[in-house]
N, C-alpha and C. Protein backbone atom coordinates (compact mmCIF):
# COMPACT_ATOMS: atom_id res chain seq x y z
N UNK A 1 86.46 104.00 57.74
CA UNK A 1 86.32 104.62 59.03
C UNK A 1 87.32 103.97 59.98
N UNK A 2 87.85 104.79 60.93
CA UNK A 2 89.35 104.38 61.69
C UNK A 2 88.48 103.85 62.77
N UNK A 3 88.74 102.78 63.35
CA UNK A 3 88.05 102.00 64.78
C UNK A 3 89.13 103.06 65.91
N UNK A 4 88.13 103.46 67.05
CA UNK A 4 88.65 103.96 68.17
C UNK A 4 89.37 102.62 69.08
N UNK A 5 90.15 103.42 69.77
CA UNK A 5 91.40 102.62 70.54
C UNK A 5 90.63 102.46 71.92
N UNK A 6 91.14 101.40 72.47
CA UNK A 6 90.34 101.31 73.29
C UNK A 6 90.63 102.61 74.56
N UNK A 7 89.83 102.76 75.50
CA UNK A 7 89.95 103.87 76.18
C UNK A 7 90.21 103.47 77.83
N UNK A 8 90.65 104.26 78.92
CA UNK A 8 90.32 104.00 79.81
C UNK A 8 89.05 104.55 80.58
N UNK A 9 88.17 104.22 81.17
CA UNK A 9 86.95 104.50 81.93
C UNK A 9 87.67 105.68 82.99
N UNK A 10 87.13 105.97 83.42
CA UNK A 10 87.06 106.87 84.75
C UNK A 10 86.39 106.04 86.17
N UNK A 11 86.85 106.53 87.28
CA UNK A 11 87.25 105.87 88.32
C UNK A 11 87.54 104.31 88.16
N UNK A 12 87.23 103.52 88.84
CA UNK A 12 87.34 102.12 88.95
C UNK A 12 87.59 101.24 87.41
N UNK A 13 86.03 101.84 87.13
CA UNK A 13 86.13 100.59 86.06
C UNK A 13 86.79 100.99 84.44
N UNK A 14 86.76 100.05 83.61
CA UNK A 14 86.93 99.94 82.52
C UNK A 14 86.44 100.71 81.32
N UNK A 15 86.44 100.84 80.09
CA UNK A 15 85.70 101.06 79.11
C UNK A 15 86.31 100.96 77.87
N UNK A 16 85.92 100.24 77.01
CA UNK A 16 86.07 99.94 75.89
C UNK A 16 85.38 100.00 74.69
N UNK A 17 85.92 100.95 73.41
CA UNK A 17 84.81 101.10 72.53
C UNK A 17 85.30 100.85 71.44
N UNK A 18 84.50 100.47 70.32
CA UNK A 18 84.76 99.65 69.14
C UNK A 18 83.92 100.44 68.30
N UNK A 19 84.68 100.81 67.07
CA UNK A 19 83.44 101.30 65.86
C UNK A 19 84.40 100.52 64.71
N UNK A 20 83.21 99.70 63.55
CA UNK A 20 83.62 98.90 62.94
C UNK A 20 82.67 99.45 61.69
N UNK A 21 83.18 98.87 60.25
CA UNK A 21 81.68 99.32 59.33
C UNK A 21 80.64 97.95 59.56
N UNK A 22 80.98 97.20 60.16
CA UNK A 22 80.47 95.83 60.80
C UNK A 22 79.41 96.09 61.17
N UNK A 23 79.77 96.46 62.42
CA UNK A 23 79.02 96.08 63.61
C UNK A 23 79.62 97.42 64.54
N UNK A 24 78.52 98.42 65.17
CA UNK A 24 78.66 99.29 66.80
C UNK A 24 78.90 98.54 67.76
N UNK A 25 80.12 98.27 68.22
CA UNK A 25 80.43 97.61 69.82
C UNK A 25 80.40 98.62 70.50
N UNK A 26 79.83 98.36 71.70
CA UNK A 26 80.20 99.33 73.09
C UNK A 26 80.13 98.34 74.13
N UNK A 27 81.09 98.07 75.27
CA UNK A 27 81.13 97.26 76.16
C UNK A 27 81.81 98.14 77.18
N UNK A 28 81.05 97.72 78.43
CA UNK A 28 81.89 98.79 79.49
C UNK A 28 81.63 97.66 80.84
N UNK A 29 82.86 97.38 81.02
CA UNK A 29 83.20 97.18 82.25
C UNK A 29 83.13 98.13 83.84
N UNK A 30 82.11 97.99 84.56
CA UNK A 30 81.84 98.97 85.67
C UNK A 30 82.34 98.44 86.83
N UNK A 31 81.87 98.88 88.49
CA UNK A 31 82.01 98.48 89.33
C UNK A 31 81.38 97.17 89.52
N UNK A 32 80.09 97.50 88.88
CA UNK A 32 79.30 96.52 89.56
C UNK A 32 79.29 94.56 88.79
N UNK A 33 79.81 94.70 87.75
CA UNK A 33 80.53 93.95 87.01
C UNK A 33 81.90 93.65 87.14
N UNK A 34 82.58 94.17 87.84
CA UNK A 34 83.98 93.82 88.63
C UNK A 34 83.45 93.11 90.01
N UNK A 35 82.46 93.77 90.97
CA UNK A 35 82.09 93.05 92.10
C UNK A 35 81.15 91.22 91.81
N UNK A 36 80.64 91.59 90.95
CA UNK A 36 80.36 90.23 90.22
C UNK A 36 80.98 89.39 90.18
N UNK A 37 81.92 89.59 89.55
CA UNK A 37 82.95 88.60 89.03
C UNK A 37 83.68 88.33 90.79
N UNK A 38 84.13 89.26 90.77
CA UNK A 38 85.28 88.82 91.74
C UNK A 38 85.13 89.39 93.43
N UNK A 39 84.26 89.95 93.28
CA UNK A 39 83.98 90.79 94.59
C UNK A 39 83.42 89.53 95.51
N UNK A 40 83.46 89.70 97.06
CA UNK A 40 83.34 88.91 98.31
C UNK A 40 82.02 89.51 98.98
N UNK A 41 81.66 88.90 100.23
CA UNK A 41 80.81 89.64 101.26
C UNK A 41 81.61 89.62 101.99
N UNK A 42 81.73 90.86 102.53
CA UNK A 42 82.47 91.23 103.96
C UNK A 42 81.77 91.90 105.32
N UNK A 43 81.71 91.68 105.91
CA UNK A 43 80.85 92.41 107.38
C UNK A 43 81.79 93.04 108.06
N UNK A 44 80.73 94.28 107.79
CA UNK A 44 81.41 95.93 109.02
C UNK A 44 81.01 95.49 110.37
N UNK A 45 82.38 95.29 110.82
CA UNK A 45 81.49 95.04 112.68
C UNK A 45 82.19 96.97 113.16
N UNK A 46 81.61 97.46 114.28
CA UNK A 46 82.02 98.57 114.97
C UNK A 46 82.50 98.37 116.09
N UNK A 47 83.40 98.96 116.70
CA UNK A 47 83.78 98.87 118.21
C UNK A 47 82.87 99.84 118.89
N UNK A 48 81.66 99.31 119.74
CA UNK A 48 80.79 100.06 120.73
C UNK A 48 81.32 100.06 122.10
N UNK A 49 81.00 101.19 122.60
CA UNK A 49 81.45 101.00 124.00
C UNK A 49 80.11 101.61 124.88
N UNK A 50 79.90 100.48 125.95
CA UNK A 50 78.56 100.61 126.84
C UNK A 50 79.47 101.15 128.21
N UNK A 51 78.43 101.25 128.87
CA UNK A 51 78.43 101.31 130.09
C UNK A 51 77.45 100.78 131.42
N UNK A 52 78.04 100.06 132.25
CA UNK A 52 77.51 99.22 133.11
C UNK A 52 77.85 99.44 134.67
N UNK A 53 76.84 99.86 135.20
CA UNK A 53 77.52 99.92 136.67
C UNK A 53 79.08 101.03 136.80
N UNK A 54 78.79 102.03 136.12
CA UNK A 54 80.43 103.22 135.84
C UNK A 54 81.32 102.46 135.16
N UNK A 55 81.40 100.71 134.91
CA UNK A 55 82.27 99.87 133.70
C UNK A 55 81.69 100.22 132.79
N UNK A 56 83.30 100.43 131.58
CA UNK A 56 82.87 100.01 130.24
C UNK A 56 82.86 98.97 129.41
N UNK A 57 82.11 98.57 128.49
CA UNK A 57 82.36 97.94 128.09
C UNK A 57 82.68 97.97 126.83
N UNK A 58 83.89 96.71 125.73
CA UNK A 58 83.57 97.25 124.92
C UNK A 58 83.06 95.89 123.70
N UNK A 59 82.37 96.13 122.71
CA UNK A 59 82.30 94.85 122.23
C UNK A 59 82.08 95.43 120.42
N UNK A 60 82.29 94.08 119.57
CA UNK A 60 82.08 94.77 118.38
C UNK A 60 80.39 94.12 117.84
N UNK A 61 80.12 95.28 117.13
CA UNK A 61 78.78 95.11 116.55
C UNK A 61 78.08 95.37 114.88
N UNK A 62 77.92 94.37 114.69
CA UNK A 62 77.75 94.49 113.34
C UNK A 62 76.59 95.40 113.04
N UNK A 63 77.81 96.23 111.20
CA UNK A 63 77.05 97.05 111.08
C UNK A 63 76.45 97.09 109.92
N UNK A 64 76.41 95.49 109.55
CA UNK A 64 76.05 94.83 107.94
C UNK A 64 76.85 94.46 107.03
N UNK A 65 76.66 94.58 106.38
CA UNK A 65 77.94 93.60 105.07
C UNK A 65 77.91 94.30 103.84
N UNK A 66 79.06 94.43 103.15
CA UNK A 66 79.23 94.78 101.81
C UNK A 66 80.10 94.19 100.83
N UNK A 67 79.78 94.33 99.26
CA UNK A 67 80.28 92.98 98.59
C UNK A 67 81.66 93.93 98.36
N UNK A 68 82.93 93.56 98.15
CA UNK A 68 84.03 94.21 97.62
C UNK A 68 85.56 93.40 97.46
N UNK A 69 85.89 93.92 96.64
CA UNK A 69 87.13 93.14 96.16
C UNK A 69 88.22 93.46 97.41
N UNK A 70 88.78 92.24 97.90
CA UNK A 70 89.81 92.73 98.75
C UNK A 70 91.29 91.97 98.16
N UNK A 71 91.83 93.19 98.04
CA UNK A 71 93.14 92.62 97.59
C UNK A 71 94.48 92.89 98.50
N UNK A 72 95.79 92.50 98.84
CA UNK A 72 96.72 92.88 99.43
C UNK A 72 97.69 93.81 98.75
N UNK A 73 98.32 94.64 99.65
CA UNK A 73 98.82 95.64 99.14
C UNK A 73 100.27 95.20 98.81
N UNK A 74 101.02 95.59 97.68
CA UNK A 74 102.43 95.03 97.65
C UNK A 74 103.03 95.83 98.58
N UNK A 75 104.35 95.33 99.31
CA UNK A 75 104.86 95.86 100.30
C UNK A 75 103.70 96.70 101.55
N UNK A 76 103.81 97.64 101.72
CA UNK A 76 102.54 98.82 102.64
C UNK A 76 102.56 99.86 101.71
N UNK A 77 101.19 100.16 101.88
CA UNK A 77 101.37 101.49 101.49
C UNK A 77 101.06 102.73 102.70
N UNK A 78 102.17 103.83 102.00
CA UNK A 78 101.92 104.71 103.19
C UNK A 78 101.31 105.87 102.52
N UNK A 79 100.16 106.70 103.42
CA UNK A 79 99.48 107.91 103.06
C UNK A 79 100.14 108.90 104.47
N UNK A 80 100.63 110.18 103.71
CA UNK A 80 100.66 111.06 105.17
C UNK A 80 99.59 112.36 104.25
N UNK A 81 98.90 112.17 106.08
CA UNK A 81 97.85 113.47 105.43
C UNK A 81 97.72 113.81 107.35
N UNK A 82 98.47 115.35 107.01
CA UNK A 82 98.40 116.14 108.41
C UNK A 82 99.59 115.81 108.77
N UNK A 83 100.51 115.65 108.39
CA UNK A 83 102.13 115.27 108.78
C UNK A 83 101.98 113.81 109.77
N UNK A 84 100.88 112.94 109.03
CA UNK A 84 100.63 111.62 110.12
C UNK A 84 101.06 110.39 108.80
N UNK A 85 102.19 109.54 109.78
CA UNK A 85 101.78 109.07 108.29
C UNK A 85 101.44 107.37 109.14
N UNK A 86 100.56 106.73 107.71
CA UNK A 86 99.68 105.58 108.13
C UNK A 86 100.34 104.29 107.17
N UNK A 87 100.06 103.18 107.69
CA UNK A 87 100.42 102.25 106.30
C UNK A 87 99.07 101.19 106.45
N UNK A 88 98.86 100.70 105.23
CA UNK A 88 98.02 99.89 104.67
C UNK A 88 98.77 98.47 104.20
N UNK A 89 98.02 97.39 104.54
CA UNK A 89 98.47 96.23 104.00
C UNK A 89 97.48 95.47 102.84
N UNK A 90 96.20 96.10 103.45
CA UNK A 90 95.44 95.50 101.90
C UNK A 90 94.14 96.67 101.18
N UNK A 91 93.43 96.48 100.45
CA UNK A 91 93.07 97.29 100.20
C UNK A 91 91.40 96.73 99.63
N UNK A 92 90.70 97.22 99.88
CA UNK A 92 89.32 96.72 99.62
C UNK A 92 88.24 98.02 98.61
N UNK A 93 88.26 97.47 97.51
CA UNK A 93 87.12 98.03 96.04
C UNK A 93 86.07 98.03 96.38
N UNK A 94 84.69 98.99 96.39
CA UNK A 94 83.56 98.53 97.41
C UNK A 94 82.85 99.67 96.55
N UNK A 95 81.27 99.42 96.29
CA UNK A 95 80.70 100.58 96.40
C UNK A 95 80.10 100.78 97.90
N UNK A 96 80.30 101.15 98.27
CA UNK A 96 80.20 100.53 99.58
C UNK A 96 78.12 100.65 100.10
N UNK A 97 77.41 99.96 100.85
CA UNK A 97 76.07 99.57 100.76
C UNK A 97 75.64 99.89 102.62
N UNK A 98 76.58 100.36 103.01
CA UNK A 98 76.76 100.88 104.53
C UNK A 98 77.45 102.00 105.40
N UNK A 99 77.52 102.35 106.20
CA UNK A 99 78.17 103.40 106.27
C UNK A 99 79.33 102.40 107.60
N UNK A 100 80.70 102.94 106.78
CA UNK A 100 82.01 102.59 107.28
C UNK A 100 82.66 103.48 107.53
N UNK A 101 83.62 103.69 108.56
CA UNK A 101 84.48 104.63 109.06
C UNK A 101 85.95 104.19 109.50
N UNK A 102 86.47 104.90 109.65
CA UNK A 102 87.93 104.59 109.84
C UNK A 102 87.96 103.43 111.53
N UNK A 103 88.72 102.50 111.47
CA UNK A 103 88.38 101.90 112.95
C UNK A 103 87.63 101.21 112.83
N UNK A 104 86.83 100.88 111.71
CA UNK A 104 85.80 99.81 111.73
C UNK A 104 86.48 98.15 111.68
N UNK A 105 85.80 97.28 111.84
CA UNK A 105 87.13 95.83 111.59
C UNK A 105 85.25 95.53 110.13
N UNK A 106 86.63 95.00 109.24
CA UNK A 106 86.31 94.37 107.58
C UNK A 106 86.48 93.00 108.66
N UNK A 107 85.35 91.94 108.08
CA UNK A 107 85.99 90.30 108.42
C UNK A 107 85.75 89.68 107.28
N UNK A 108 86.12 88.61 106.57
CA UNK A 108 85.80 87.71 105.58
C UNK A 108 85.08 86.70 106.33
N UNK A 109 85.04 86.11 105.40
CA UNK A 109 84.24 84.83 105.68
C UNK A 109 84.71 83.67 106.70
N UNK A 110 85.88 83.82 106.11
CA UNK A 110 86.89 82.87 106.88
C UNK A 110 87.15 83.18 108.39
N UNK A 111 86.58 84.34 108.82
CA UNK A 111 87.31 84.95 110.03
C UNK A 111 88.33 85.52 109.93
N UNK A 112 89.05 85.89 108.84
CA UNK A 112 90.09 86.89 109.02
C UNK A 112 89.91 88.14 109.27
N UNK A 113 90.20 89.22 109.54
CA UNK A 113 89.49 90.72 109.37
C UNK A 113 91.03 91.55 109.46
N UNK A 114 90.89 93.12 109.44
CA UNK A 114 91.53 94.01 109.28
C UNK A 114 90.69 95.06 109.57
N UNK A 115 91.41 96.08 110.06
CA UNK A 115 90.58 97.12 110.54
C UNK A 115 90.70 98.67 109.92
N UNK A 116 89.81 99.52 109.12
CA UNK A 116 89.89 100.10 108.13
C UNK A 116 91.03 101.47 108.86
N UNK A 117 91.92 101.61 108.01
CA UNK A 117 92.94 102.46 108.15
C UNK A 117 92.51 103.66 107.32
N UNK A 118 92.26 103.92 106.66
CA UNK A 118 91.22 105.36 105.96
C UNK A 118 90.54 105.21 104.45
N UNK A 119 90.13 105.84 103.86
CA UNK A 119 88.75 105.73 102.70
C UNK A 119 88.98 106.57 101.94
N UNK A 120 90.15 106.50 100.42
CA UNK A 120 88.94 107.24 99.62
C UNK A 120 87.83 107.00 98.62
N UNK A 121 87.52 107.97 98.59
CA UNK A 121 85.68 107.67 97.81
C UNK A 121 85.84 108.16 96.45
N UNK A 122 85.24 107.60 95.69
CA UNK A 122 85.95 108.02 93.74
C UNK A 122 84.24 108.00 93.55
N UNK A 123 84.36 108.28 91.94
CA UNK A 123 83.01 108.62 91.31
C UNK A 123 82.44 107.02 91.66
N UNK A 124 82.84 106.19 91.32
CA UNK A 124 82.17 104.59 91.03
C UNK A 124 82.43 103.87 92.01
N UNK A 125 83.53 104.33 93.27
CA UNK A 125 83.86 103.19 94.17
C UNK A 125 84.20 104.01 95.32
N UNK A 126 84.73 103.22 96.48
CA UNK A 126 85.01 103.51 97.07
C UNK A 126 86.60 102.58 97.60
N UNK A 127 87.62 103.21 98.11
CA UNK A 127 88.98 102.59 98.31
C UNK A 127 88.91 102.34 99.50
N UNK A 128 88.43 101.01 100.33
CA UNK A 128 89.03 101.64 102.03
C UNK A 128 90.45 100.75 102.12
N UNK A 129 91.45 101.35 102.52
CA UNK A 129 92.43 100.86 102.69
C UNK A 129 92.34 100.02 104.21
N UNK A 130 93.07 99.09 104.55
CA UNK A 130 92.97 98.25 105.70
C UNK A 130 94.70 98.22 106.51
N UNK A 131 94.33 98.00 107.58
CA UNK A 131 95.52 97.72 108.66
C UNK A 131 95.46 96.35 109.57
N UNK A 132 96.46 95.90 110.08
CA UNK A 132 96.31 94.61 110.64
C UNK A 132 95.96 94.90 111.81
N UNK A 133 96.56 96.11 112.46
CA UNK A 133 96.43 96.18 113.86
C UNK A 133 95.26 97.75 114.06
N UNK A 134 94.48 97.76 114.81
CA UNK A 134 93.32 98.58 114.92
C UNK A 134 94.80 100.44 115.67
């Protein structure tokens, strides 16, 4: 019997399958086994804006935390969608556990943050791409 090659998974993660007269391997690498390993906590803060006396105000407010791989982008990347075009400097793997929107600021732990430049959403993950400047 011919052993299958290994395969690629669909969205994010991995998949790998093995047939042997041995032994049935099946091992699959997912999201949630990538966030394991290597994934962070990050906190969604929002930019709210109040009002006080006809002032606004504006302040950011957290909108909870989610675990996700953040990685930097080589060079930028640029998306044009609507003849706009945007660039990204890093890019964050997430299923995401909150609701995030474009404009939101990502912070690490450290205090660094970036502020989400746009999202796409796949079967297993979610992509939000990040910007330095809001």
């Amino acid at each position: 019997m011919l052993g299958l090659l290994p395969q690629i998974g669909t969205g994010f993660g991995a998949e790998v399958l093995a047939d042997s007269p041995a032994s049935d391997t099946y091992m699959r690498t997912d999201m949630s086994d990538i966030l394991d390993e290597w994934g962070e906590t990050l906190t969604v803060l929002r930019d709210v804006e109040t009002y006080s006396n006809g002032m606004a105000t504006h302040s950011w407010t957290n909108q909870g935390t989610i675990t996700g791989e953040w990685q930097p982008v080589s060079g930028k990347t640029i998306m044009l969608e609507a003849s706009v075009e945007t660039k990204s400097e890093a890019v964050v793997y997430s299923s995401v556990d909150v609701d995030v929107q474009e404009n939101d600021k990502i912070q690490r732990s450290d205090g660094s943050f970036m502020f989400i430049n746009y999202i796409r959403k796949h079967e297993d993950h979610w992509a939000i791409y990040l910007k330095a400047n809001k």
